[in-house]
Structure formats: structure tokens, C-alpha cells
C-alpha atoms as a PDB file:
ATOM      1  CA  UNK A   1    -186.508-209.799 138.292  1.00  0.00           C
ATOM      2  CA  UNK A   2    -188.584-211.219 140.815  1.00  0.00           C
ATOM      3  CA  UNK A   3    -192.291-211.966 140.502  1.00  0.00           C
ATOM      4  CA  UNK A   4    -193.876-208.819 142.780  1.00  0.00           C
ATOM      5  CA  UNK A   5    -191.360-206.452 140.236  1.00  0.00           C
ATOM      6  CA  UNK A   6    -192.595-207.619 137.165  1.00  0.00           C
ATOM      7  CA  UNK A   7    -196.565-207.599 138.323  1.00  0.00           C
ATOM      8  CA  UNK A   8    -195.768-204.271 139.605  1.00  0.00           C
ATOM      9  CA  UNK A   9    -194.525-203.181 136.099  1.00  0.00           C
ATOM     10  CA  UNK A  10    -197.129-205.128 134.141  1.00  0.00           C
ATOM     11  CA  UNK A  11    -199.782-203.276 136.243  1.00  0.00           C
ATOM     12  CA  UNK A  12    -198.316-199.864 135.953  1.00  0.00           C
ATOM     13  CA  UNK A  13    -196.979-200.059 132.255  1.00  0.00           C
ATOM     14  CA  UNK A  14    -199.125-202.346 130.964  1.00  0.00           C
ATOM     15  CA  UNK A  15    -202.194-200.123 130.867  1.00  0.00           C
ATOM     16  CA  UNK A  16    -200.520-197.448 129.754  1.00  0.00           C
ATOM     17  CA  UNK A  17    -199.491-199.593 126.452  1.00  0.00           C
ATOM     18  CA  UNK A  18    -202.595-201.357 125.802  1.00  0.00           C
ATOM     19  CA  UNK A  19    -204.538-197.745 126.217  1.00  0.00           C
ATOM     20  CA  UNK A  20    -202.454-195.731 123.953  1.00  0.00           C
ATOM     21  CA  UNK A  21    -202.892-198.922 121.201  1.00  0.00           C
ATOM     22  CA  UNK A  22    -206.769-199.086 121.445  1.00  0.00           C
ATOM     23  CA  UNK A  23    -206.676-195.320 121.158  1.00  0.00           C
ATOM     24  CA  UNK A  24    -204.599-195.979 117.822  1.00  0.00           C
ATOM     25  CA  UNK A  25    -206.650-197.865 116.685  1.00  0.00           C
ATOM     26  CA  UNK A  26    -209.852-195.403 117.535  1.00  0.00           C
ATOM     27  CA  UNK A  27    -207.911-192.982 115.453  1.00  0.00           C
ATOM     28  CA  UNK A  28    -207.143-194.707 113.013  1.00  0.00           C
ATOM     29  CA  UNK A  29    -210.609-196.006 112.167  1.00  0.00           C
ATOM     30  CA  UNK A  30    -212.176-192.371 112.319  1.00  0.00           C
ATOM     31  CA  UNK A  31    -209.290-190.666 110.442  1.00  0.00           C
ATOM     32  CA  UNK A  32    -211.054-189.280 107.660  1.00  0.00           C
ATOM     33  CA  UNK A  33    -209.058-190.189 104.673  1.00  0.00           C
ATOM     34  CA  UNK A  34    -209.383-193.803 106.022  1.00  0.00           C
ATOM     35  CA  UNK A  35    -213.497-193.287 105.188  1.00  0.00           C
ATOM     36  CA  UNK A  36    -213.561-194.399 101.519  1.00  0.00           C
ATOM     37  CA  UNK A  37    -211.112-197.800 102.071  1.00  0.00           C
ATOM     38  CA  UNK A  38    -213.544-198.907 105.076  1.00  0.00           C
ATOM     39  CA  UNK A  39    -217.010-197.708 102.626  1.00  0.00           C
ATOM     40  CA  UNK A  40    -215.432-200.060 100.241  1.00  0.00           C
ATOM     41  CA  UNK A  41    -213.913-203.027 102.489  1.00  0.00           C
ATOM     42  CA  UNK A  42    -217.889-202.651 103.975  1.00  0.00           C
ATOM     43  CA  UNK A  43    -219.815-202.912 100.598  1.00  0.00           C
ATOM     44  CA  UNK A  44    -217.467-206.384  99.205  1.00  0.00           C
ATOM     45  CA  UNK A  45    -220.089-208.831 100.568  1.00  0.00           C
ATOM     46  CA  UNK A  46    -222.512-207.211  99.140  1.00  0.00           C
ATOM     47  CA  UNK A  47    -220.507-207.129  95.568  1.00  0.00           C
ATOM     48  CA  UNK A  48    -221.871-210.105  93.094  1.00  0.00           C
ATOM     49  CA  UNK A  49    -218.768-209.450  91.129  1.00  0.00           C
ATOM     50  CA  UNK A  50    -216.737-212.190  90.590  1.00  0.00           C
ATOM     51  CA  UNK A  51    -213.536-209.962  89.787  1.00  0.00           C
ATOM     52  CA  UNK A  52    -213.793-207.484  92.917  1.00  0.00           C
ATOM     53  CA  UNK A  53    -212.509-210.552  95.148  1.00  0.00           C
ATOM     54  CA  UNK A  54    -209.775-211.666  93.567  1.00  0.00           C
END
């Protein structure tokens, strides 16, 4: 595989792969059963708690 094949496939392919991952990850951030563990993962700074972060 020369170097003009594999640009031509990175250019072609390669958007296609890193597209459908950042739409994965879209979705999964605003699937809604994903809501409460984010509410929570957002609020542990905010926790004086000494047990919630171990």
C-alpha cells in the first residue's frame, strides 16, 4: 500500500469513523437513562462528604 492509497482511504474512511464515534458519543450523553449518573458525577465536587469519594 502505497502512500496516495492509504491518504485516499484515510480521507474517505476516516471521516466516516470519527463522525459516527462523536455521534456516539452525542447519544450517549443525551440518552435519557444516562441523566441521573451524569446529575450525580456533576454534583461530587460540590459533595463535602468524605465517604462519597472513596
Amino acid at each position: 500500500m502505497e502512500y496516495q492509497e492509504l491518504a485516499h482511504f484515510s480521507e474517505t474512511w476516516g471521516l466516516v469513523i470519527l463522525l459516527t464515534m462523536f455521534l456516539g458519543g452525542v447519544v450517549y450523553a443525551l440518552w435519557p437513562s444516562n441523566k441521573s449518573k451524569f446529575e450525580k458525577a456533576a454534583q461530587l465536587p460540590l459533595n463535602d462528604d468524605v465517604e462519597a469519594h472513596q
